[in-house]
C-alpha atoms as a PDB file:
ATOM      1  CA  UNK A   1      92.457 108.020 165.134  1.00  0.00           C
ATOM      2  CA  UNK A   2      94.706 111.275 164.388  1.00  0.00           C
ATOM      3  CA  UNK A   3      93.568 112.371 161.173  1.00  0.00           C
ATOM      4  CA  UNK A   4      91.136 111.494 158.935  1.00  0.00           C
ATOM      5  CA  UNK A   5      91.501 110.760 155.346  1.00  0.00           C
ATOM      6  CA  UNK A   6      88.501 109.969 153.176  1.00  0.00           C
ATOM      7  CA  UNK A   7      88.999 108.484 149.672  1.00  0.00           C
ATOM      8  CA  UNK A   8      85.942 107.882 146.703  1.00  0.00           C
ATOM      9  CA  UNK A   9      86.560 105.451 143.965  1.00  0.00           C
ATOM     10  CA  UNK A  10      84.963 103.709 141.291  1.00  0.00           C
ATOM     11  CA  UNK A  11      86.400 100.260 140.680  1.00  0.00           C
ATOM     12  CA  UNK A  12      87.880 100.412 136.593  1.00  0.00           C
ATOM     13  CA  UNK A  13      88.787  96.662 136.398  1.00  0.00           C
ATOM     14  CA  UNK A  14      87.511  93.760 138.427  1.00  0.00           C
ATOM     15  CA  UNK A  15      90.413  91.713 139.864  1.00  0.00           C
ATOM     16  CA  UNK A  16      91.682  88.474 138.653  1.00  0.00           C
ATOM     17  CA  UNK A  17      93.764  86.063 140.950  1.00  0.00           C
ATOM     18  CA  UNK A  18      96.897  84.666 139.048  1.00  0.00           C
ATOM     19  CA  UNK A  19      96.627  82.026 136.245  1.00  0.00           C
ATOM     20  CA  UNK A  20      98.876  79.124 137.702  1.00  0.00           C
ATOM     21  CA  UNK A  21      97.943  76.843 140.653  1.00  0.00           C
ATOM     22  CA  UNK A  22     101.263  76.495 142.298  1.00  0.00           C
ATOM     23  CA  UNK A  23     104.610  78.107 142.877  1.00  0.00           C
ATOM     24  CA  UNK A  24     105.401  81.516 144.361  1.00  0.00           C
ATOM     25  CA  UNK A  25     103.011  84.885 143.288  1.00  0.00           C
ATOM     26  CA  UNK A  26     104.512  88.454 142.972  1.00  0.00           C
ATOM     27  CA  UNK A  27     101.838  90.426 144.191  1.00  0.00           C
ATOM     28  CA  UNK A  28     102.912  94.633 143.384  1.00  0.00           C
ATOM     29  CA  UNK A  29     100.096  97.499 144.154  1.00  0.00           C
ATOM     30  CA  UNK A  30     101.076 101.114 143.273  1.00  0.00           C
ATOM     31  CA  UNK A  31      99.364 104.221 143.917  1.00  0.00           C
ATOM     32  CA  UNK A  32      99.368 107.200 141.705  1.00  0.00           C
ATOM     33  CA  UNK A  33      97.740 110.316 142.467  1.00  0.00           C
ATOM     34  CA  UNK A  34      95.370 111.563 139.435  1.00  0.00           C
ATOM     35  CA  UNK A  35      95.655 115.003 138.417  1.00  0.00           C
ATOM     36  CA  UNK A  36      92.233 114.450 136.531  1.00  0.00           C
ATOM     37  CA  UNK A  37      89.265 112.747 136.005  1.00  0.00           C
ATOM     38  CA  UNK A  38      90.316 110.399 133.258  1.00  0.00           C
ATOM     39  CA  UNK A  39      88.571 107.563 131.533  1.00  0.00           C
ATOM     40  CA  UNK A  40      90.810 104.327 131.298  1.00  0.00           C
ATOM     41  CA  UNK A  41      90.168 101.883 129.025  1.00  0.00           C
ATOM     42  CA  UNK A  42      91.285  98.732 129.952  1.00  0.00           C
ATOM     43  CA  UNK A  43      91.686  95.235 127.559  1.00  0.00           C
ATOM     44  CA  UNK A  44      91.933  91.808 128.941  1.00  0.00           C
ATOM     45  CA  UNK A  45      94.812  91.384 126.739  1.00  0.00           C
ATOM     46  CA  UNK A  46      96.939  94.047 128.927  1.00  0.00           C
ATOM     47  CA  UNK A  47      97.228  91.393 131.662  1.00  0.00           C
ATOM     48  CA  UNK A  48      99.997  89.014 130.118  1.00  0.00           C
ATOM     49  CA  UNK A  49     103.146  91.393 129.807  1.00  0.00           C
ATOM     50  CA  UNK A  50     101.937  94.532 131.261  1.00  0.00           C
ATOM     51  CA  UNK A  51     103.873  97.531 130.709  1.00  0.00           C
ATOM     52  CA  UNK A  52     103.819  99.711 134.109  1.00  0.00           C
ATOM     53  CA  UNK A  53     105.661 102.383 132.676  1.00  0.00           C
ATOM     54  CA  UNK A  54     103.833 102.825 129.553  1.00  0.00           C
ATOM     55  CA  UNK A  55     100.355 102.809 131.567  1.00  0.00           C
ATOM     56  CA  UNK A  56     102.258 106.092 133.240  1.00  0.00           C
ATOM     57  CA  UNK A  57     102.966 107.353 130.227  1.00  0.00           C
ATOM     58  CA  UNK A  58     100.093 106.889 128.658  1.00  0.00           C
ATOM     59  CA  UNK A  59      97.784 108.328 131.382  1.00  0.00           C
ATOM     60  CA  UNK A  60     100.409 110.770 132.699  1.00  0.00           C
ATOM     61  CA  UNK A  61     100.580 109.929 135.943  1.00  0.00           C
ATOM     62  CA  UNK A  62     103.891 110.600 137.375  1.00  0.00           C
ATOM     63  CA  UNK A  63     105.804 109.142 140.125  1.00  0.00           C
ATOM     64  CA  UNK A  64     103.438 106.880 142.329  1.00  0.00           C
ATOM     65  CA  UNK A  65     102.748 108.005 145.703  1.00  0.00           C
ATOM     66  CA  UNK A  66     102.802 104.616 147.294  1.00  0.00           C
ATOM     67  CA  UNK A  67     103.545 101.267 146.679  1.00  0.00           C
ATOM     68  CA  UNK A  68     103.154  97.548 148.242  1.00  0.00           C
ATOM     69  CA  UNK A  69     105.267  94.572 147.608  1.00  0.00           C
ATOM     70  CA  UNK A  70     104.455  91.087 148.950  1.00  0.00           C
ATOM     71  CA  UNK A  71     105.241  87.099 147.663  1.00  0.00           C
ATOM     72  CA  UNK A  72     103.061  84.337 148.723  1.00  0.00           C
ATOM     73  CA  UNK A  73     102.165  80.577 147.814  1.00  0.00           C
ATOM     74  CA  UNK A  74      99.049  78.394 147.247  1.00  0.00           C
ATOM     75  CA  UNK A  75      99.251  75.302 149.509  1.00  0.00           C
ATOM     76  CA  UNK A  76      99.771  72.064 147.832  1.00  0.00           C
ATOM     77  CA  UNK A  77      95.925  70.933 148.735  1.00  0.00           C
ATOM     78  CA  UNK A  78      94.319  74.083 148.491  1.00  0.00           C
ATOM     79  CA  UNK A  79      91.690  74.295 145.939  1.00  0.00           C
ATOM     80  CA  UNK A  80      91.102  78.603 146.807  1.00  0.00           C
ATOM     81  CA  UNK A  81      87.728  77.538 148.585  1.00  0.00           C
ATOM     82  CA  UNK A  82      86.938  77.630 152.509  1.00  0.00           C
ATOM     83  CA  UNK A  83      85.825  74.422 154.420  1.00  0.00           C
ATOM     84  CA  UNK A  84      83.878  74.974 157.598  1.00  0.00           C
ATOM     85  CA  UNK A  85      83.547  71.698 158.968  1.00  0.00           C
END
């Protein structure tokens, strides 16, 4: 492995799958890099409507320094749990 890069976080809010059962998901993960050790308090009620750009703003964090993009969709007979049969 060329290179070695060793990261330490605390987890700030627990993650919560999306609210409907079917239909296509837009699932976005951005990285910012954090100048300082900040406190972020977080409300439920940021979920719905979520301002990106004011969470920057707001915690001054600049451009992001990476970022992931990816769709998917539940199966129709899914329920979310694993069968091993």
């Amino acid at each position: 492995m060329y290179g070695l890069i060793q990261c330490v976080w605390e987890e700030v809010v627990f993650y919560e799958s999306p609210r409907s059962t079917m239909g296509i998901h837009r699932f976005i993960f951005v990285l910012f890099r954090q100048m300082r050790r900040q406190t972020i308090i977080y409300s439920t009620v940021w979920r719905q409507n979520f301002n990106a750009r004011g969470f920057v703003e707001i915690y001054d964090l600049g451009l992001p320094v990476a970022a992931f993009y990816f769709n998917c969709r539940r199966e129709r007979d899914s329920d979310g749990r694993r069968r091993y049969d």
